[in-house]
C-alpha atoms as a PDB file:
ATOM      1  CA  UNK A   1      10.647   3.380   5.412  1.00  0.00           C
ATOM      2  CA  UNK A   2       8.000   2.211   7.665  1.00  0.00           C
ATOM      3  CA  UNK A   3       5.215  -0.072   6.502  1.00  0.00           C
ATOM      4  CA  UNK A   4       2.157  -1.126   7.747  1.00  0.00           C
ATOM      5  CA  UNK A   5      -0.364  -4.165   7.255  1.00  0.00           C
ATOM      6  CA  UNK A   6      -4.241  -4.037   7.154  1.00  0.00           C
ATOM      7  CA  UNK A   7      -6.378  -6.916   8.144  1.00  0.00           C
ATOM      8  CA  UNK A   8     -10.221  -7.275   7.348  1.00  0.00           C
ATOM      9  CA  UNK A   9     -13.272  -8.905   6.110  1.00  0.00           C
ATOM     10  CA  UNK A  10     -14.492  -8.746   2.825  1.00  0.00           C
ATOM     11  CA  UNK A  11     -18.138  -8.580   1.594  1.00  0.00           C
ATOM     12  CA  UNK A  12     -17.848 -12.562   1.361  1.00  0.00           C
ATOM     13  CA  UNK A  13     -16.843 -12.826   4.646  1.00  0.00           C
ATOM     14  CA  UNK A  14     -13.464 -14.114   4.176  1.00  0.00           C
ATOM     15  CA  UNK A  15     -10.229 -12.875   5.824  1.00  0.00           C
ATOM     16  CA  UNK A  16      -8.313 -10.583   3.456  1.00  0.00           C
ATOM     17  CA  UNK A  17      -4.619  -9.089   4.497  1.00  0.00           C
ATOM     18  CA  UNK A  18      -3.258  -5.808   2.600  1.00  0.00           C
ATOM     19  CA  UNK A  19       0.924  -5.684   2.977  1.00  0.00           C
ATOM     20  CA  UNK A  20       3.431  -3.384   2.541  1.00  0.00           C
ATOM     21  CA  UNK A  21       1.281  -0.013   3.145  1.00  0.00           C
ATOM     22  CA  UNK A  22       3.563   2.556   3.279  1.00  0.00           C
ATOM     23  CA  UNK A  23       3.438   5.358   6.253  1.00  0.00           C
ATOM     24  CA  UNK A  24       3.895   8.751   5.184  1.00  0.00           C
ATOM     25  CA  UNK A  25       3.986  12.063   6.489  1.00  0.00           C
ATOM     26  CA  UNK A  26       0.660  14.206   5.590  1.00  0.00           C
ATOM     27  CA  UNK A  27       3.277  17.010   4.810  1.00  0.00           C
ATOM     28  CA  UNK A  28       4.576  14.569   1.961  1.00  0.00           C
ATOM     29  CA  UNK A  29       2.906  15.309  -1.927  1.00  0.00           C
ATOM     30  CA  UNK A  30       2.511  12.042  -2.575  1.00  0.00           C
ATOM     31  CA  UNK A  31       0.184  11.576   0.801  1.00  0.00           C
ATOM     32  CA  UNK A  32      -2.894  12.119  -1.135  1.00  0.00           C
ATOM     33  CA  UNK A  33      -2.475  10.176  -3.874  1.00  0.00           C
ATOM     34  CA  UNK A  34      -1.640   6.826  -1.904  1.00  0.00           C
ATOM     35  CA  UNK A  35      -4.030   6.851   0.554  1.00  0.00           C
ATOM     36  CA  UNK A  36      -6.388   7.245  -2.981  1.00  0.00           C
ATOM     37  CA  UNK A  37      -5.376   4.274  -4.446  1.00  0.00           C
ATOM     38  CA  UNK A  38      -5.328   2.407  -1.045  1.00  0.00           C
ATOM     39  CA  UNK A  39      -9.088   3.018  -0.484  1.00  0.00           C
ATOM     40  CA  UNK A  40      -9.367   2.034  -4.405  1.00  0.00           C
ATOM     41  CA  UNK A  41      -7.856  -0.841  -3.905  1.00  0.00           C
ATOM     42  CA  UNK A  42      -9.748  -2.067  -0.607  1.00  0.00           C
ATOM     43  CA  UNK A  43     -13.037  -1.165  -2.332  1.00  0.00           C
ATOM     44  CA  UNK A  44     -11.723  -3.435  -5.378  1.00  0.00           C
ATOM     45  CA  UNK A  45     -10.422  -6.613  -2.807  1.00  0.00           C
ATOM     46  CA  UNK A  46     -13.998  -5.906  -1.242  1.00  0.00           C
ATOM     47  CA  UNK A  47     -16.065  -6.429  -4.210  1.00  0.00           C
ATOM     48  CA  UNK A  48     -13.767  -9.597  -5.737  1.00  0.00           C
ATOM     49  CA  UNK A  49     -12.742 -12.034  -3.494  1.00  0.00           C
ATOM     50  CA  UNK A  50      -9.351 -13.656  -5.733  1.00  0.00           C
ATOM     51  CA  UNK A  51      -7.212 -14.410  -3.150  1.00  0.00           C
ATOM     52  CA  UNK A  52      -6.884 -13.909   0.917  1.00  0.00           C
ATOM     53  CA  UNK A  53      -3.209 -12.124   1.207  1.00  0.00           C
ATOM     54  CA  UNK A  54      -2.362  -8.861  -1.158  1.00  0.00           C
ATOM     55  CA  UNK A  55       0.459  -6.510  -1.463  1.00  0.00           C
ATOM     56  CA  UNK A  56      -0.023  -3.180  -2.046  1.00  0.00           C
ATOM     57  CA  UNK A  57       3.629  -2.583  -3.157  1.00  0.00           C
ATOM     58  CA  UNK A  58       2.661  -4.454  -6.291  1.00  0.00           C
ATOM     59  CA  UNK A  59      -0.511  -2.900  -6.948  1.00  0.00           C
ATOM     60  CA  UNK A  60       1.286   1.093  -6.831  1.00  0.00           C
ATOM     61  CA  UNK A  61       3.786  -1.000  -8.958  1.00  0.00           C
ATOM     62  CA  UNK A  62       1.736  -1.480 -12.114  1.00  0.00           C
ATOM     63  CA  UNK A  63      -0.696   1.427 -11.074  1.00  0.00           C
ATOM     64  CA  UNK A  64       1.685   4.746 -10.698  1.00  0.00           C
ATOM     65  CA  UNK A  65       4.582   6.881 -12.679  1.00  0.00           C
ATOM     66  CA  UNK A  66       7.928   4.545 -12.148  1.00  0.00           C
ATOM     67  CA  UNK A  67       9.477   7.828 -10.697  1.00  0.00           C
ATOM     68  CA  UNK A  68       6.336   8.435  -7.936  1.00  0.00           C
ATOM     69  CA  UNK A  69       6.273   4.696  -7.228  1.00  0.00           C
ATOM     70  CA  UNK A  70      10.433   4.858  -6.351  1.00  0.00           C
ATOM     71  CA  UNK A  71      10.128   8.474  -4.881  1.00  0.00           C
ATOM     72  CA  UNK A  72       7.632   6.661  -2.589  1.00  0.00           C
ATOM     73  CA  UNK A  73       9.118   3.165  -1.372  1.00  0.00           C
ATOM     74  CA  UNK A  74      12.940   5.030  -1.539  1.00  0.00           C
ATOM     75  CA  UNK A  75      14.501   4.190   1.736  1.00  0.00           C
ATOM     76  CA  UNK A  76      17.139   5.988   3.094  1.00  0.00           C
ATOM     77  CA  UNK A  77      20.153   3.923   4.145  1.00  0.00           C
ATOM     78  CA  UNK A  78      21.049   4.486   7.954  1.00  0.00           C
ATOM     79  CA  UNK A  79      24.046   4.878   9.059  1.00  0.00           C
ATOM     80  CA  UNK A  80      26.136   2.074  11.298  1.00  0.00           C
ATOM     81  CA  UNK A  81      22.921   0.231  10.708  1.00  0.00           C
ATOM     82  CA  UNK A  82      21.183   2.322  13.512  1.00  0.00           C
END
């Protein structure tokens, strides 16, 4: 699973950092609905400054279906560690 990080400012000016972003295929079903709830999330962080470092892994965690959320951060284990 490959993540990605997102670093901008917010309406107040201040620094904000968005973790764990997961990269999926646009193929994938769930492709739609995340990048949804990213931009949701962004335009929340924009509008309330709370804190300057966020993880979007915990946000999908209390926002989606347990089975979506796991069907979306499920890694595949490689093999030999390659």
């Amino acid at each position: 699973m490959l993540l990605k990080s997102l670093e901008f400012k917010n309406g107040y000016g201040q620094k904000v950092r968005i973790s764990d972003i997961p990269v999926l295929a646009q193929d994938n079903p769930l492709y739609f609905k995340v990048n949804l709830r990213l931009q949701m999330f962004m335009s929340e962080i924009y509008r309330r400054p709370k804190k300057k470092v966020f993880s979007f892994r915990d946000y999908l965690k209390k926002h989606l279906k347990w089975p979506e959320y796991q069907s979306i951060y499920h890694s595949l284990e490689l093999k030999n560690n390659a």
